[in-house]
N, C-alpha and C. Protein backbone atom coordinates (compact mmCIF):
# COMPACT_ATOMS: atom_id res chain seq x y z
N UNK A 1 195.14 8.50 -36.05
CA UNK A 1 193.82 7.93 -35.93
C UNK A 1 193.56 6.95 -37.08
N UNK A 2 193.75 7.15 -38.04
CA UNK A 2 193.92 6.21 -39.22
C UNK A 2 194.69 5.13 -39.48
N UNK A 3 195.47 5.09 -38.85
CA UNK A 3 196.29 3.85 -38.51
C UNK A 3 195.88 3.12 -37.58
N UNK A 4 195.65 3.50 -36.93
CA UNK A 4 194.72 2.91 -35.43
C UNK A 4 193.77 2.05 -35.88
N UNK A 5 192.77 2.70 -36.70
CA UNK A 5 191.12 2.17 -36.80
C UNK A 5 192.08 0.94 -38.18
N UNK A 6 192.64 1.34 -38.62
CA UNK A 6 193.16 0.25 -40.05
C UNK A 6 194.16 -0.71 -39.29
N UNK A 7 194.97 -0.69 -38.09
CA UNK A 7 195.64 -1.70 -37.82
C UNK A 7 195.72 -1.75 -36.16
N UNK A 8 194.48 -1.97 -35.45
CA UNK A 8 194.36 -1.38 -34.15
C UNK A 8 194.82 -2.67 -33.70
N UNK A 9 194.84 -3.96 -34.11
CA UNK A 9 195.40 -5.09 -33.46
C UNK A 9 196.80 -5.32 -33.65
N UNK A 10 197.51 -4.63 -34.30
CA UNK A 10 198.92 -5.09 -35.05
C UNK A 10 199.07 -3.68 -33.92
N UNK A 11 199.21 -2.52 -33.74
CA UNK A 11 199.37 -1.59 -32.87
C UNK A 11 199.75 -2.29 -31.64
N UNK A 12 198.14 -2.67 -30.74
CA UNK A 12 198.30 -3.18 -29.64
C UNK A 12 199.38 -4.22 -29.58
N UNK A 13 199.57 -5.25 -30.34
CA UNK A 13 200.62 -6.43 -30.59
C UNK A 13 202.11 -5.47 -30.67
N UNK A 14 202.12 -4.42 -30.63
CA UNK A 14 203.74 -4.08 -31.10
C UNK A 14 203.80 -3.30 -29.79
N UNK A 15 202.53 -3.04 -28.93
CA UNK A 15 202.72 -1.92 -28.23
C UNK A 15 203.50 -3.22 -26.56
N UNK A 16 202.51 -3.92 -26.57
CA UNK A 16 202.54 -4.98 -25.68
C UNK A 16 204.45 -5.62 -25.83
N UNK A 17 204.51 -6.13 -27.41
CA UNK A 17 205.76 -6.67 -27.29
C UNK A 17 206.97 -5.75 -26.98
N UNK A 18 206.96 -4.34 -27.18
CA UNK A 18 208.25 -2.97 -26.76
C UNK A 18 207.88 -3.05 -25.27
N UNK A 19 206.68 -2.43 -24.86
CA UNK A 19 206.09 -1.72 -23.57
C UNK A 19 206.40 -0.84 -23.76
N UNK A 20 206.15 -0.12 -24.97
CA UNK A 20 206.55 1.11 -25.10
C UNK A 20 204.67 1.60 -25.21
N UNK A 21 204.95 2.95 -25.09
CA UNK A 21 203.66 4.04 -24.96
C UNK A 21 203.52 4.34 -26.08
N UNK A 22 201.90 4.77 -26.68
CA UNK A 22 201.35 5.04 -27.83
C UNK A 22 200.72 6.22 -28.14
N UNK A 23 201.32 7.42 -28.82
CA UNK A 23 200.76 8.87 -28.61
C UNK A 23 200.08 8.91 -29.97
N UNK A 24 197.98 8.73 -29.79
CA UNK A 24 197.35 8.96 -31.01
C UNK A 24 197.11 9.93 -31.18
N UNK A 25 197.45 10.65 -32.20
CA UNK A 25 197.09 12.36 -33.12
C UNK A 25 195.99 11.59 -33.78
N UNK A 26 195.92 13.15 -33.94
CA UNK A 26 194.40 13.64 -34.99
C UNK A 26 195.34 14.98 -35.46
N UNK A 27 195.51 14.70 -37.04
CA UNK A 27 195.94 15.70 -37.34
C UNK A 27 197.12 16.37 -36.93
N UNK A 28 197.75 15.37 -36.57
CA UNK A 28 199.33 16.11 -35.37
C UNK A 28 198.77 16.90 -34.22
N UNK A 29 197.76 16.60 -34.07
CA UNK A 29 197.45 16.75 -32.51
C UNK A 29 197.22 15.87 -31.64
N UNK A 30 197.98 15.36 -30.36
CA UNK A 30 197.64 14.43 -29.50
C UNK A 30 196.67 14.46 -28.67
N UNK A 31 196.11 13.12 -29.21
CA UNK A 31 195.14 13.07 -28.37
C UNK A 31 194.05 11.98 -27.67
N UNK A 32 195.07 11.09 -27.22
CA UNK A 32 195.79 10.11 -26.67
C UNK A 32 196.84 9.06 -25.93
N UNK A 33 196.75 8.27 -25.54
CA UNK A 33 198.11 7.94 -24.88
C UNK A 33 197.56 6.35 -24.50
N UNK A 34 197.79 5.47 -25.10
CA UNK A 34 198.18 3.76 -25.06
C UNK A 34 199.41 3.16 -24.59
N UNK A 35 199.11 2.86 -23.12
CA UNK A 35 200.19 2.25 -22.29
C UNK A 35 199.93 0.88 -22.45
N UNK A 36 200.99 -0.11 -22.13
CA UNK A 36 200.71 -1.32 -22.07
C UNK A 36 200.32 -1.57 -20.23
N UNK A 37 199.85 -2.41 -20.11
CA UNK A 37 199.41 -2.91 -18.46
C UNK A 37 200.71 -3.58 -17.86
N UNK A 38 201.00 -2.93 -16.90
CA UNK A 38 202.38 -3.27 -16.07
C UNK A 38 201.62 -3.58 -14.80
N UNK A 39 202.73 -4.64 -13.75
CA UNK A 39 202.02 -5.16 -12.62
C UNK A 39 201.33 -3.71 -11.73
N UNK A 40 202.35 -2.81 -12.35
CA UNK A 40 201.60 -1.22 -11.47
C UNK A 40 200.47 -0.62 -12.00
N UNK A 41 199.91 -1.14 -13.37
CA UNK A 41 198.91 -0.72 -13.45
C UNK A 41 197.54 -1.43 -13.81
N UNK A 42 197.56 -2.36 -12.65
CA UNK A 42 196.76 -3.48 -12.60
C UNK A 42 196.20 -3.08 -11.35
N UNK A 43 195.42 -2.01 -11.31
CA UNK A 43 194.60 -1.39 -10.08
C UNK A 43 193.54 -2.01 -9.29
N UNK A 44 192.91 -2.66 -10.36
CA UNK A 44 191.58 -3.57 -9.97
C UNK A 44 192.26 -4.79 -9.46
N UNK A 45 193.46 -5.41 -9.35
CA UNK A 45 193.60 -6.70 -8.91
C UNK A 45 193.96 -6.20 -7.75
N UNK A 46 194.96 -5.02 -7.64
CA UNK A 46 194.98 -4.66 -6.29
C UNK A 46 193.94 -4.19 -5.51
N UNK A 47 193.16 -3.65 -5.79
CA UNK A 47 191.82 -2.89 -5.13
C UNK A 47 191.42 -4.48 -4.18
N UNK A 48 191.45 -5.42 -5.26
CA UNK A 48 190.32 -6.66 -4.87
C UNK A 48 191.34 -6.99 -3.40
N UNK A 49 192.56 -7.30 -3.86
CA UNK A 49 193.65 -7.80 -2.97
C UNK A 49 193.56 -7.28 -1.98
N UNK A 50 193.80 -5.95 -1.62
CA UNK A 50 192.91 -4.76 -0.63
C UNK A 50 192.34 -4.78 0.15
N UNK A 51 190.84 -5.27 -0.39
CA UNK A 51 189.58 -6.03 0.25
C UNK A 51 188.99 -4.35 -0.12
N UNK A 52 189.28 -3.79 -1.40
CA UNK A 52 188.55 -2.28 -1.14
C UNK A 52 187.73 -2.57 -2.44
N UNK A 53 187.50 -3.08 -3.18
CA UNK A 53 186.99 -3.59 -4.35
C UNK A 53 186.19 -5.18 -4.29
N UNK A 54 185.37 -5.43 -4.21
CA UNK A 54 184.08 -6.87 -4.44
C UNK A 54 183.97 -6.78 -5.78
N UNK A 55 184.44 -7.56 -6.32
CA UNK A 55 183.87 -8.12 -7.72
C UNK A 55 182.73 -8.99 -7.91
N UNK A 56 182.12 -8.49 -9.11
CA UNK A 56 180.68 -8.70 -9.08
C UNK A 56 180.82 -10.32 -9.55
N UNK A 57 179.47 -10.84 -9.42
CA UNK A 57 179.37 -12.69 -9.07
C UNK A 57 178.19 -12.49 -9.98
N UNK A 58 178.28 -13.59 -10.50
CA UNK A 58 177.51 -14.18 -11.90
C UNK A 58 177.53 -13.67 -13.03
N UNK A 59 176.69 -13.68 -13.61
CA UNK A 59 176.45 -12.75 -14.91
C UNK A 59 175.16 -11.98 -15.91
N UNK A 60 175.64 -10.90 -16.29
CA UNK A 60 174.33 -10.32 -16.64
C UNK A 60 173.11 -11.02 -17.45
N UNK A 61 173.70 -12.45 -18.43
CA UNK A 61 172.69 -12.86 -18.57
C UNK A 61 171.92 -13.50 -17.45
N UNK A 62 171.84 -13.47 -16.24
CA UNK A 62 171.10 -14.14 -15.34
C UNK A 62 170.49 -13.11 -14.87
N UNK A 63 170.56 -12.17 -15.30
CA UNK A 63 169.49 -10.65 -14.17
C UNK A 63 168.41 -10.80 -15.21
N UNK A 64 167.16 -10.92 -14.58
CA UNK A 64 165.90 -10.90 -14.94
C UNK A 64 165.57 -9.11 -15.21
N UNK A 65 165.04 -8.69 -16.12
CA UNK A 65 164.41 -7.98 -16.62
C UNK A 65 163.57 -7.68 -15.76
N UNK A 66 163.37 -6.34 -15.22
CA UNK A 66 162.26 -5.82 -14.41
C UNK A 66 160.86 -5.75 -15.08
N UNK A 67 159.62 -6.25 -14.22
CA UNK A 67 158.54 -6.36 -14.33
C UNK A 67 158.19 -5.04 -14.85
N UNK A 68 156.85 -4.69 -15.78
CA UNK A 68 156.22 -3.46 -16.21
C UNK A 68 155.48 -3.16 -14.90
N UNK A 69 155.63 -1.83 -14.78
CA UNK A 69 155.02 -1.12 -13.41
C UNK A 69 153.42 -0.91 -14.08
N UNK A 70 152.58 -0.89 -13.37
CA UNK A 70 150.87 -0.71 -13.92
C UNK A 70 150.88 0.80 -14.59
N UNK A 71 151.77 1.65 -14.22
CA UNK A 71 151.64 2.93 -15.24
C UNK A 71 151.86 2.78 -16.45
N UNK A 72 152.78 1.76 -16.90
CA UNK A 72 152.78 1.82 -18.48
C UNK A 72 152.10 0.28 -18.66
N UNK A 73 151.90 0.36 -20.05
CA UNK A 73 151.07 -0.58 -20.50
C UNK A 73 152.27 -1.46 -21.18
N UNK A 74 153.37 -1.77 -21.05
CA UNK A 74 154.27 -2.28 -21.64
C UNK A 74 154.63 -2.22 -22.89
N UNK A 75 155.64 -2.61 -23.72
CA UNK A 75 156.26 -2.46 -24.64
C UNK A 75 154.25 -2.48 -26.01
N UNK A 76 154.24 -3.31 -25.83
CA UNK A 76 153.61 -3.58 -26.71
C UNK A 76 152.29 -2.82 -27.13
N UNK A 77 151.77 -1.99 -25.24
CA UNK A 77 150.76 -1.15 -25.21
C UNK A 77 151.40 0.29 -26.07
N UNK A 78 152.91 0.39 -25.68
CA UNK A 78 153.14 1.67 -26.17
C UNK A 78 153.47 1.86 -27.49
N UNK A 79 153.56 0.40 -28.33
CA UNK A 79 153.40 0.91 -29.74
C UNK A 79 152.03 0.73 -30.59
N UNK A 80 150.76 0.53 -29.74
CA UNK A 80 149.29 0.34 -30.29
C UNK A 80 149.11 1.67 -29.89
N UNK A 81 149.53 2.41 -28.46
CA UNK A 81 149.63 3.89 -28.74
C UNK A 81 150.43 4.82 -29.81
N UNK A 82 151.32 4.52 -30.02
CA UNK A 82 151.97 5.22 -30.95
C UNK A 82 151.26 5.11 -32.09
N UNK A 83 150.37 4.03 -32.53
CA UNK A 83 150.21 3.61 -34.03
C UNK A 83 148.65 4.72 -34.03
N UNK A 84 148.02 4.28 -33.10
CA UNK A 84 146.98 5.14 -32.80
C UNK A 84 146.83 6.85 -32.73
N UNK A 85 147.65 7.27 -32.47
CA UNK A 85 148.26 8.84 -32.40
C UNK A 85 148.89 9.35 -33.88
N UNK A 86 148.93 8.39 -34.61
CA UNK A 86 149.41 8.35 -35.86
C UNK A 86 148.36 8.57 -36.54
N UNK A 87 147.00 8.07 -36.30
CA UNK A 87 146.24 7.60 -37.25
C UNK A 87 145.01 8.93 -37.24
């Protein structure tokens, strides 16, 4: 685990260039396993290929934020309540 969090990009880079598998301990206990991505384990391209998987279209910055429902008073009502309950 300590090697990981101190060289987690130099890891992945050595894991990718072998294709060899990565068993992370804690303490000499495993508890983990870092494969590199082989054409067999590229599930989602097959799913799509399939037609059993739709990949999602656009992007989350374009989803509008849902309107405040009339039960709450919005962000701003609920911290003049909070300040008020304080006081």
């Amino acid at each position: 685990m300590r090697e990981l969090r101190q060289n987690a990009s130099g890891i992945l880079e050595e894991l990718l260039r072998s294709g060899d598998s990565v068993t992370i301990t804690n303490h000499g206990r495993p508890m983990a396993t870092l494969n590199p991505l082989t054409p067999d384990l590229q599930w989602r391209e097959q799913l799509i290929a399939e037609g059993r998987l739709s990949p999602g279209k656009g992007s989350l910055a374009d989803v509008e934020p849902p309107a405040p429902s009339p039960e709450t008073a919005g962000l701003s009502g609920l911290v003049e309540e909070d300040r008020a309950e304080r006081l």
